[in-house]
N, C-alpha and C. Protein backbone atom coordinates (compact mmCIF):
# COMPACT_ATOMS: atom_id res chain seq x y z
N UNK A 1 9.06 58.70 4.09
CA UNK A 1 7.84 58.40 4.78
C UNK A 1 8.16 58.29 6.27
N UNK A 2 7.33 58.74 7.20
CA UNK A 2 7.51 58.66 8.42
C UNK A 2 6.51 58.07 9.64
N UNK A 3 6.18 56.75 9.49
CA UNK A 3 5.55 56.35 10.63
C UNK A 3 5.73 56.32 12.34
N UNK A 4 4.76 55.95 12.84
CA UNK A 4 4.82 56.45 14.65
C UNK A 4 3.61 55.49 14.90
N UNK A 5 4.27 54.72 15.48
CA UNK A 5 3.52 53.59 16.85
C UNK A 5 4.18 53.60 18.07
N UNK A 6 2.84 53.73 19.15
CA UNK A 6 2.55 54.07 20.26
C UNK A 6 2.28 52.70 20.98
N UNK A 7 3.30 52.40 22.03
CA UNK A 7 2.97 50.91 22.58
C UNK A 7 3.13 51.14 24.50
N UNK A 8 2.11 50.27 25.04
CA UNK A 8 2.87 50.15 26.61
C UNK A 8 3.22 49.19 26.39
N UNK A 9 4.09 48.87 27.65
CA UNK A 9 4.42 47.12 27.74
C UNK A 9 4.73 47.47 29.85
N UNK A 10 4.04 46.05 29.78
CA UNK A 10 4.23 45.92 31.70
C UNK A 10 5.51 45.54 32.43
N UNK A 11 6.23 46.69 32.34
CA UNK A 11 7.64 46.23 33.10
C UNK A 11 8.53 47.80 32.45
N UNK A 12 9.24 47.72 34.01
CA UNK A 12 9.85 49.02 34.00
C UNK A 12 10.57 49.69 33.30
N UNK A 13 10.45 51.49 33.06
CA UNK A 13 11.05 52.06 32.02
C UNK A 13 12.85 51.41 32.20
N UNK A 14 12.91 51.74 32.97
CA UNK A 14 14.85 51.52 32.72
C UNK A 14 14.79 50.12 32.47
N UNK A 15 14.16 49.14 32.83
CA UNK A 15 14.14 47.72 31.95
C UNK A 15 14.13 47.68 30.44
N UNK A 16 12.63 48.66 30.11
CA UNK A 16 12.52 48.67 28.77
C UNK A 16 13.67 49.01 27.84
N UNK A 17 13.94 50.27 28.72
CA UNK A 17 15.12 50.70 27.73
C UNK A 17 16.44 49.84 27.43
N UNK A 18 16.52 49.47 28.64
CA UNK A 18 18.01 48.32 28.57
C UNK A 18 17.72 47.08 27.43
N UNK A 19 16.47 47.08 27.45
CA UNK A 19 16.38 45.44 26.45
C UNK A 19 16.46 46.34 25.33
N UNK A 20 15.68 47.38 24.75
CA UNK A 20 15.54 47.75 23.45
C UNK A 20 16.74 48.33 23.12
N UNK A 21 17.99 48.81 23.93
CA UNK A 21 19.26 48.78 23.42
C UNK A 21 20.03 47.61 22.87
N UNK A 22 19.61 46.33 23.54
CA UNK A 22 19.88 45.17 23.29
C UNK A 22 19.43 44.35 22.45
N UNK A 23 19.38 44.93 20.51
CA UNK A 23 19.12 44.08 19.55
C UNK A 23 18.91 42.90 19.51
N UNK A 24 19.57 41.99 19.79
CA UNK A 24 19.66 40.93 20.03
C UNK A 24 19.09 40.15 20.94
N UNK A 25 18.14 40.56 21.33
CA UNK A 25 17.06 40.25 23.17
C UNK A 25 15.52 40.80 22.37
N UNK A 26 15.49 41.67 21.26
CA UNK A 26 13.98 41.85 20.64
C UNK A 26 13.62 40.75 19.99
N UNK A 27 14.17 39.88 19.43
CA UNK A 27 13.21 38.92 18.31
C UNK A 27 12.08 38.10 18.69
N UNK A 28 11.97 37.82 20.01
CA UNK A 28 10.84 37.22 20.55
C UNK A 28 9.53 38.25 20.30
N UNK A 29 10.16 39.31 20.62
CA UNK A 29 8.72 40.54 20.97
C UNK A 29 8.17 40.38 18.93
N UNK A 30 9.48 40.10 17.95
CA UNK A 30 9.32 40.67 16.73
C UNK A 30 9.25 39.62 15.95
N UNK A 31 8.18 38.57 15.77
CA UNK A 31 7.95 37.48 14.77
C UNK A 31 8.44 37.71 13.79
N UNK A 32 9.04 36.89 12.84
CA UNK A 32 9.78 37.41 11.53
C UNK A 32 10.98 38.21 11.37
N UNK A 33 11.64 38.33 12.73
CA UNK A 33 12.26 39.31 12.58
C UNK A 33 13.98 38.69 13.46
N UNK A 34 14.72 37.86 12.96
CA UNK A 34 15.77 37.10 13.85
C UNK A 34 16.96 37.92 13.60
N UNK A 35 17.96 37.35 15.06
CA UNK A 35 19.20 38.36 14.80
C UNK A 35 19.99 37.08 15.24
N UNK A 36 20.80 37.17 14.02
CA UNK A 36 21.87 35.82 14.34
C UNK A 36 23.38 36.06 14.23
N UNK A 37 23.56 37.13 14.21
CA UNK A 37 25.42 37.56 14.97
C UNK A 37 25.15 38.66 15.12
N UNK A 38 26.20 39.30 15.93
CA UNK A 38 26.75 40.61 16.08
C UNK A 38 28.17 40.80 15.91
N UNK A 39 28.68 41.86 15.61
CA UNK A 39 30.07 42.58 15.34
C UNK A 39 30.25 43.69 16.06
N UNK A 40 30.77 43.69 17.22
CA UNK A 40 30.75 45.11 18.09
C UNK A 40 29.67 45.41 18.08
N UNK A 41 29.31 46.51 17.61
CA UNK A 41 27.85 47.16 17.81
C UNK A 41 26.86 47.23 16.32
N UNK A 42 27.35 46.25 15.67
CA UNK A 42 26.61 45.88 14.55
C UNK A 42 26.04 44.64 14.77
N UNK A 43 25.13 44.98 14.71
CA UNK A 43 23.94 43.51 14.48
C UNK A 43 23.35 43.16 13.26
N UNK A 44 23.71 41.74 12.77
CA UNK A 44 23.48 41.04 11.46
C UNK A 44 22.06 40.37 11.59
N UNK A 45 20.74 41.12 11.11
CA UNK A 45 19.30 39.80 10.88
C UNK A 45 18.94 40.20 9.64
N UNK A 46 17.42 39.65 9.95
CA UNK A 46 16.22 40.14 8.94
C UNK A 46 15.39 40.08 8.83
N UNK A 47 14.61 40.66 8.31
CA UNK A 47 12.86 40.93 8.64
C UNK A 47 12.14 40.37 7.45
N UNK A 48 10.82 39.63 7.54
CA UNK A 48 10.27 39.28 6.68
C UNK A 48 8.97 40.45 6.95
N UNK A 49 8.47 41.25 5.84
CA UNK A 49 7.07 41.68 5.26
C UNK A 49 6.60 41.40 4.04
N UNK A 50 5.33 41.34 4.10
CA UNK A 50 4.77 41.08 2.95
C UNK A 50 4.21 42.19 2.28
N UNK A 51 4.96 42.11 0.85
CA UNK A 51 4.51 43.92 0.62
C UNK A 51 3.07 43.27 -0.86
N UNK A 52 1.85 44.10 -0.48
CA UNK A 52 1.38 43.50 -1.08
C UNK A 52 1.01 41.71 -1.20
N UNK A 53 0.98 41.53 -2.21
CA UNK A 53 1.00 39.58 -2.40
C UNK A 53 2.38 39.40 -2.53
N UNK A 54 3.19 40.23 -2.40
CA UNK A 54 4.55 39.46 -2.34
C UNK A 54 5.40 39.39 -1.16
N UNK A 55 6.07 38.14 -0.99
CA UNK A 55 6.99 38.24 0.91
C UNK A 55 8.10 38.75 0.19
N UNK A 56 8.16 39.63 1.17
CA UNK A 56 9.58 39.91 1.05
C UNK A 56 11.01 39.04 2.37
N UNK A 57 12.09 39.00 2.29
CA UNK A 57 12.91 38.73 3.58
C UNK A 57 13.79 39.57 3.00
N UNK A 58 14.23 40.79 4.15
CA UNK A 58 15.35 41.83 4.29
C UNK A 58 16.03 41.28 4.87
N UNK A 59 17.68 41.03 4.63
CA UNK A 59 18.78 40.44 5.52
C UNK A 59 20.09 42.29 5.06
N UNK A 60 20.43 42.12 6.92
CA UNK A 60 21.14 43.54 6.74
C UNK A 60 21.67 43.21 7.81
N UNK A 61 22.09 44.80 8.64
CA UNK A 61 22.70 45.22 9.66
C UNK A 61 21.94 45.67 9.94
N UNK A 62 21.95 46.36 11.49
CA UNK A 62 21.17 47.22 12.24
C UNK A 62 22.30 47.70 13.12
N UNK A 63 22.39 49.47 13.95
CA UNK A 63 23.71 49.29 14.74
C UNK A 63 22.28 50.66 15.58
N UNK A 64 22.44 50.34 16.97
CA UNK A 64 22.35 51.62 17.68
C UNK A 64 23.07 52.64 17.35
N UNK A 65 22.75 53.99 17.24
CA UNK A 65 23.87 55.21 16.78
C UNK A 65 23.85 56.46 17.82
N UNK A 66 22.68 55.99 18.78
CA UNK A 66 22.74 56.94 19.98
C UNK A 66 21.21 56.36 20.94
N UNK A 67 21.92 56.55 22.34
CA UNK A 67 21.80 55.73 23.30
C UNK A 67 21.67 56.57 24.50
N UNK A 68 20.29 57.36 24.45
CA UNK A 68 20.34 58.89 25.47
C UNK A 68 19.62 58.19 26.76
N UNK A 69 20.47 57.69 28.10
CA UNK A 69 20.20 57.09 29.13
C UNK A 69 19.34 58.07 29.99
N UNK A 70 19.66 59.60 29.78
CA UNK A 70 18.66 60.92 30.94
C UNK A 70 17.57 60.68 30.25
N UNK A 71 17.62 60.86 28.61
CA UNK A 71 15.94 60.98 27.66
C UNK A 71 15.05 60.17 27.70
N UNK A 72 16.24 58.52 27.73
CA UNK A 72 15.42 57.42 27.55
C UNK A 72 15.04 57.48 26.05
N UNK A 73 16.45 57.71 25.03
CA UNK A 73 15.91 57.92 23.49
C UNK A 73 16.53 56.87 23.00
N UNK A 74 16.48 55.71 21.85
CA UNK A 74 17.38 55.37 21.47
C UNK A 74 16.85 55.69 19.80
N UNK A 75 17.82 55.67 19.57
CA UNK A 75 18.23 55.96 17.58
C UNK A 75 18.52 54.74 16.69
N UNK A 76 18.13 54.25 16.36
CA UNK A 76 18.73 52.50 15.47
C UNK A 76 19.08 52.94 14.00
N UNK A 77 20.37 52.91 13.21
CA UNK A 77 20.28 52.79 12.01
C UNK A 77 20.43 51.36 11.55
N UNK A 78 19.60 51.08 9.79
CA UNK A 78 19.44 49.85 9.21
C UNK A 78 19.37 50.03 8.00
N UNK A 79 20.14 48.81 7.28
CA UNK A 79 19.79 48.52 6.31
C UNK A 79 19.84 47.15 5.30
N UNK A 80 19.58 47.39 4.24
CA UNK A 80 19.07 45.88 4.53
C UNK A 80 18.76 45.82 2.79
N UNK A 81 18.93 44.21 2.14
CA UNK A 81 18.73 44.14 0.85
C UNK A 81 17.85 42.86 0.95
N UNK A 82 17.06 42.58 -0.03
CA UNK A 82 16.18 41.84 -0.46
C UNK A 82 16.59 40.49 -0.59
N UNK A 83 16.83 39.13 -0.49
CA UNK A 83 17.16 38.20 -0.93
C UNK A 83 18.04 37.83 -2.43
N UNK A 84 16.89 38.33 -2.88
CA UNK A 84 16.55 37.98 -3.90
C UNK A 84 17.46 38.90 -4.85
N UNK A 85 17.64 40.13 -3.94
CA UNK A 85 18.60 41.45 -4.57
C UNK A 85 17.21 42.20 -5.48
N UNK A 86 16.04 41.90 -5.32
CA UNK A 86 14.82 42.94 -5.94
C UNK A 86 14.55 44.33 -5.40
N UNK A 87 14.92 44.89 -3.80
CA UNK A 87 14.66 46.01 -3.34
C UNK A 87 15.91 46.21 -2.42
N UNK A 88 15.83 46.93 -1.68
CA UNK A 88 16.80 47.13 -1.00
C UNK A 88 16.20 48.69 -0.14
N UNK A 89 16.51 48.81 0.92
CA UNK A 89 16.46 49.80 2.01
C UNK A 89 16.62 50.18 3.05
N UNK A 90 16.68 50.98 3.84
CA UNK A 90 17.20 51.75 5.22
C UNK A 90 16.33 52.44 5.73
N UNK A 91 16.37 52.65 7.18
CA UNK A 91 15.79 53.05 8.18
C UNK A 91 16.27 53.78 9.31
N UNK A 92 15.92 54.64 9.53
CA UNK A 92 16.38 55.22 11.04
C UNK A 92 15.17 55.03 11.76
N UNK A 93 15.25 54.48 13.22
CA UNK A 93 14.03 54.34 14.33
C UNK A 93 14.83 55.29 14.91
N UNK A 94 13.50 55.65 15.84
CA UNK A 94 13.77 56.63 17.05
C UNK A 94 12.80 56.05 17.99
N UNK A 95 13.03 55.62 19.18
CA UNK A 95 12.45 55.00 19.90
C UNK A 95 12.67 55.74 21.45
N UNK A 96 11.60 56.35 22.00
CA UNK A 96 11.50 56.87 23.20
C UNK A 96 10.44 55.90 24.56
N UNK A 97 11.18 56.33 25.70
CA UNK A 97 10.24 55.51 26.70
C UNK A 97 10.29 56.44 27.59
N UNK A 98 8.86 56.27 28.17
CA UNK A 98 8.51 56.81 30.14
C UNK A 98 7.63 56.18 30.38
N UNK A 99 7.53 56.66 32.10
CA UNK A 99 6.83 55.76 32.88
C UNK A 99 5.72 55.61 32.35
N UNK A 100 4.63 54.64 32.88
CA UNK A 100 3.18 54.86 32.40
C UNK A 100 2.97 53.82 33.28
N UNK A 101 1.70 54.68 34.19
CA UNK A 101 1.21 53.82 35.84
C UNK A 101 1.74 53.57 36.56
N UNK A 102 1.68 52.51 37.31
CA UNK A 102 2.44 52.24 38.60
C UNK A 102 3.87 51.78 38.16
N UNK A 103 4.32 50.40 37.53
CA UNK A 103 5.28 49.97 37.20
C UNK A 103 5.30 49.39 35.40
N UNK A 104 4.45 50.45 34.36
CA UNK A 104 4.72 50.21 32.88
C UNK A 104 6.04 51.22 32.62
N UNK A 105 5.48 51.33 30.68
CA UNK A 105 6.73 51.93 30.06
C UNK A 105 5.81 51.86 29.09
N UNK A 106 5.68 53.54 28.78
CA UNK A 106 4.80 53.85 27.21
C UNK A 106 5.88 54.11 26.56
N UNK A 107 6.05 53.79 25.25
CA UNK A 107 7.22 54.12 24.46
C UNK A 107 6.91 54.55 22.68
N UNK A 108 6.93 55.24 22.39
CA UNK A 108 6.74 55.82 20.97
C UNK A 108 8.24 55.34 20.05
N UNK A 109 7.62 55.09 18.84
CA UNK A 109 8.64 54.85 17.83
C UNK A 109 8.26 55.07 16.54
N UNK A 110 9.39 56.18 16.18
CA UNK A 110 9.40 56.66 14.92
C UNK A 110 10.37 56.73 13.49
N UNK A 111 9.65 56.02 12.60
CA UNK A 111 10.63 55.62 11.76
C UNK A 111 10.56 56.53 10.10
């Protein structure tokens, strides 16, 4: 399956990009979603959704796997098991940014 959300945010592209390389600096933007160590370039959290009437909490890794500073692309691989050990799954994001107006950052992300 392949979803795509389309976001601005007010503050500059090369800002944007520098934080969204920086796992560990998103959890504010991402309710439910905490990162509580890293290992080199592995980052240990997890995400709570509710699938249906049921919550789920995913606890995994996440690692950047490419980091295109001219494109402004970044790539995230993840994955991640259920608590409970009921599901389990992975993700690749692709997350792009450019300017938008005077001083934003429109950024698309596709997972």
């Amino acid at each position: 399956m392949q979803l795509t959300h389309t976001f601005t945010i007010d503050a500059p592209v090369d800002q944007v990009f520098d934080v969204f390389g920086r796992l560990d600096l998103l959890p504010p933007c991402f309710p439910g979603a905490p990162v509580w160590g890293r290992d080199g370039e592995v980052y240990h959290g997890a995400v709570k959704i509710k699938f249906g009437p049921f919550p789920l909490v995913f606890e995994g890794t996440a690692r950047v796997v490419r980091a295109d500073v001219a494109d402004r692309r970044l790539v995230v691989k993840a994955n991640a098991r259920d608590r409970r050990g009921a599901a389990a799954g992975s993700a690749t994001v692709t997350a792009t940014f450019r300017p938008a107006g005077s001083n934003g950052t429109a950024g698309t992300r596709v997972e």
